[in-house]
C-alpha atoms as a PDB file:
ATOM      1  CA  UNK A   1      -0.863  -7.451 -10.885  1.00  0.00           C
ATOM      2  CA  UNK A   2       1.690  -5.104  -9.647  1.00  0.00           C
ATOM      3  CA  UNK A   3       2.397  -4.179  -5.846  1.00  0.00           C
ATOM      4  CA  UNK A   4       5.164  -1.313  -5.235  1.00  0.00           C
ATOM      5  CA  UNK A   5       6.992  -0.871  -2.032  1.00  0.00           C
ATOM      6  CA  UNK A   6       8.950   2.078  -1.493  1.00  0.00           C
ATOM      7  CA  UNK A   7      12.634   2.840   0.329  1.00  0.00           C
ATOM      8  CA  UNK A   8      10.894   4.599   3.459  1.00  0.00           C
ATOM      9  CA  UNK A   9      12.366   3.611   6.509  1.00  0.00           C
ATOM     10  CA  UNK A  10      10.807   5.466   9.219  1.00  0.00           C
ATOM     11  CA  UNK A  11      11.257   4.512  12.548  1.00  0.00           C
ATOM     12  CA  UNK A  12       7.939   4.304  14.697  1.00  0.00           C
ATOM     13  CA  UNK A  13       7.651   1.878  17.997  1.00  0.00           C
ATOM     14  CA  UNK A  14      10.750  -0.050  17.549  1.00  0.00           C
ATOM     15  CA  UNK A  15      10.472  -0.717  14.056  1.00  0.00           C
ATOM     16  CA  UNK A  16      11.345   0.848  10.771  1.00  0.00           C
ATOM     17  CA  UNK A  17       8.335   1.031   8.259  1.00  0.00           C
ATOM     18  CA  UNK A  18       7.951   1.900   4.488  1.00  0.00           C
ATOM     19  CA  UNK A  19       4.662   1.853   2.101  1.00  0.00           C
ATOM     20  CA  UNK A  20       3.082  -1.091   0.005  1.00  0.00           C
ATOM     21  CA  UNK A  21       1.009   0.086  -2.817  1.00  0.00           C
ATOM     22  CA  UNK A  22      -0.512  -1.139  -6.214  1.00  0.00           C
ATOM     23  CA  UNK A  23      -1.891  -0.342  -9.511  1.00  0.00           C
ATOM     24  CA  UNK A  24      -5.753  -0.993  -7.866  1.00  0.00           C
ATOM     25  CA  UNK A  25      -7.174  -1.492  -4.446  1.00  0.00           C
ATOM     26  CA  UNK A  26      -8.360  -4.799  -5.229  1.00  0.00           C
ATOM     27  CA  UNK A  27      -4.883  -5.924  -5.544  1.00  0.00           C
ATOM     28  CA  UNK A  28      -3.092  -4.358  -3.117  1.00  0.00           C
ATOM     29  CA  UNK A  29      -5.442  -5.712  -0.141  1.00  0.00           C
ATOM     30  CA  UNK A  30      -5.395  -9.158  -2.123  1.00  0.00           C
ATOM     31  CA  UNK A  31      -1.532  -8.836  -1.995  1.00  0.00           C
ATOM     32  CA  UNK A  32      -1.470  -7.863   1.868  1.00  0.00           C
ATOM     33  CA  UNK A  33      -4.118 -10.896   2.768  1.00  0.00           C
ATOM     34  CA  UNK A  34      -1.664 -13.014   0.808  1.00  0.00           C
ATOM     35  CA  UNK A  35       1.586 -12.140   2.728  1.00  0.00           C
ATOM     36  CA  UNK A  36      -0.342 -12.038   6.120  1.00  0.00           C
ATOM     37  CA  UNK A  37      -0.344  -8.140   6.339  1.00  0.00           C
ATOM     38  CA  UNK A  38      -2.796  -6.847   9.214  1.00  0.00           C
ATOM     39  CA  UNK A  39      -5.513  -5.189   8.021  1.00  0.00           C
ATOM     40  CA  UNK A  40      -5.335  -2.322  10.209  1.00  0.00           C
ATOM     41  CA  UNK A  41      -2.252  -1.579   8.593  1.00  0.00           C
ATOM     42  CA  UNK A  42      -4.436   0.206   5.759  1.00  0.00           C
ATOM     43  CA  UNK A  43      -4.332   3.515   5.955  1.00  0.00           C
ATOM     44  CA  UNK A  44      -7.349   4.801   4.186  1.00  0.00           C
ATOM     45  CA  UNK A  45      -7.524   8.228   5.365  1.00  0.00           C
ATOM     46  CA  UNK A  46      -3.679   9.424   4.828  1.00  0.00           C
ATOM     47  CA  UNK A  47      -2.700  11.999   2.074  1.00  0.00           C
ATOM     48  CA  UNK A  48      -3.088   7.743  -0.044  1.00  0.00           C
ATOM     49  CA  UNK A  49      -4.229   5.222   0.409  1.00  0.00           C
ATOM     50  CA  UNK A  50      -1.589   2.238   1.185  1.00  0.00           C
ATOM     51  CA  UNK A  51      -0.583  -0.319   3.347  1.00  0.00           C
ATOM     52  CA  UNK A  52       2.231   0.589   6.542  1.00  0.00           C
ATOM     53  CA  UNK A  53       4.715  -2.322   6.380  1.00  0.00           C
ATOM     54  CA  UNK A  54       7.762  -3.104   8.604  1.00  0.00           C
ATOM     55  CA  UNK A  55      11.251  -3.420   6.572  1.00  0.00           C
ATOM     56  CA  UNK A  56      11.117  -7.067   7.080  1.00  0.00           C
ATOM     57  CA  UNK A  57       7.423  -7.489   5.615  1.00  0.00           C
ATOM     58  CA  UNK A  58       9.061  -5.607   2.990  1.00  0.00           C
ATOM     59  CA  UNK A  59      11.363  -7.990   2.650  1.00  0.00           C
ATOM     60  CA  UNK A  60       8.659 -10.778   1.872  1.00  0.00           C
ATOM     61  CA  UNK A  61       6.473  -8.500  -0.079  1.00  0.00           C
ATOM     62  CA  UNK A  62       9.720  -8.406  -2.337  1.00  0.00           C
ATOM     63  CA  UNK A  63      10.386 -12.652  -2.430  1.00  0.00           C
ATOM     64  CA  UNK A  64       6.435 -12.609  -3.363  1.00  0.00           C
ATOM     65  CA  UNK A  65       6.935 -10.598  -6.427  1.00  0.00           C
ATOM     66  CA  UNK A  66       6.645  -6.890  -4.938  1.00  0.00           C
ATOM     67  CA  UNK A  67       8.909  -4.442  -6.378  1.00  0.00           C
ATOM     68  CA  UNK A  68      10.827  -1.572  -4.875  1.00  0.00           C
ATOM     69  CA  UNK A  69       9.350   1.414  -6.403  1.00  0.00           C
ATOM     70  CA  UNK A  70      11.257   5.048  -6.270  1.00  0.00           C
ATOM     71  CA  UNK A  71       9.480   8.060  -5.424  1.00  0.00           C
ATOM     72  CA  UNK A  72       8.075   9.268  -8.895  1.00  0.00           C
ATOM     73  CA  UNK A  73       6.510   5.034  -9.091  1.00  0.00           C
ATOM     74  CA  UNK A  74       5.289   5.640  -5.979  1.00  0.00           C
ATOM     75  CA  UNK A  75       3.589   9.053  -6.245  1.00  0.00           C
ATOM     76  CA  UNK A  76       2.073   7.724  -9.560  1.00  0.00           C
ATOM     77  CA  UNK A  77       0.484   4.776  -7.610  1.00  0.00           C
ATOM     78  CA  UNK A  78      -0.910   7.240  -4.950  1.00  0.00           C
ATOM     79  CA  UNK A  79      -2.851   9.032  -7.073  1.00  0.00           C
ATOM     80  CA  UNK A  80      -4.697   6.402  -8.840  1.00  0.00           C
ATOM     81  CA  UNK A  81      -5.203   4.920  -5.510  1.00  0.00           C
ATOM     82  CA  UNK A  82      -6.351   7.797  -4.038  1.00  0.00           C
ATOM     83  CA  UNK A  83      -8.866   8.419  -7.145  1.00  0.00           C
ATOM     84  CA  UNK A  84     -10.073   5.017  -7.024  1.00  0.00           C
ATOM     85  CA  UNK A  85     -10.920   4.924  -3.441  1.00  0.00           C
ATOM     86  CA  UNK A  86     -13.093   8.356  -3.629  1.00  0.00           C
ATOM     87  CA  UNK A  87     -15.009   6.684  -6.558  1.00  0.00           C
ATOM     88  CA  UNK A  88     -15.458   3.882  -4.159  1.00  0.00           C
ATOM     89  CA  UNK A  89     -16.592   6.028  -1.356  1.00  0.00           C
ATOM     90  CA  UNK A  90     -19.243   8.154  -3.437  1.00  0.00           C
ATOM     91  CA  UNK A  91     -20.562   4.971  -5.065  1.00  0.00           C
ATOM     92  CA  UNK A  92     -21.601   3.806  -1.196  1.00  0.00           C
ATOM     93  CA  UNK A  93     -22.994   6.823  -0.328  1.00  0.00           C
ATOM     94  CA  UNK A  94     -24.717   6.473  -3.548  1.00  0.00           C
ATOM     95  CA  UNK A  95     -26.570   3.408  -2.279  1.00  0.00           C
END
């Protein structure tokens, strides 16, 4: 299993946040349940599919085996995110 995080520190209500992300879905919303991350925090629906995390649930994403990822890691991730979730969706709509 592999979770990413990336070096994002944007600054929205008071806190800085950056992106959690893994090689499947499965993983990465085992990974957030695991370290306590909300599950609104999923953002389905952006450009990817990822988790929002602060810089200090970064912080324990990292001490639980999470690894800082650079942009190119990152984008790779995205994509086979993003392709995973729309087989997802059309296999629901399938049923």
């Amino acid at each position: 299993m592999a979770i990413y995080v990336d070096f994002m520190q944007i600054e929205f209500k008071g806190y800085k946040w950056c992106h959690m992300l893994a090689d499947t879905l499965q993983e990465l919303h085992d990974f957030a349940a695991l370290i306590e991350v909300d599950s609104r925090l999923f953002h389905r629906h952006a450009s990817y599919p990822h988790y929002d995390v602060t810089v200090q649930m970064r912080e324990i994403a990292i001490e639980y085996g999470a690894i800082p990822a650079n942009r190119k890691k990152i984008i790779e991730c995205a994509k086979k995110l993003k392709i995973e979730l729309h087989k997802q969706i059309a296999q629901s709509e399938d049923y």
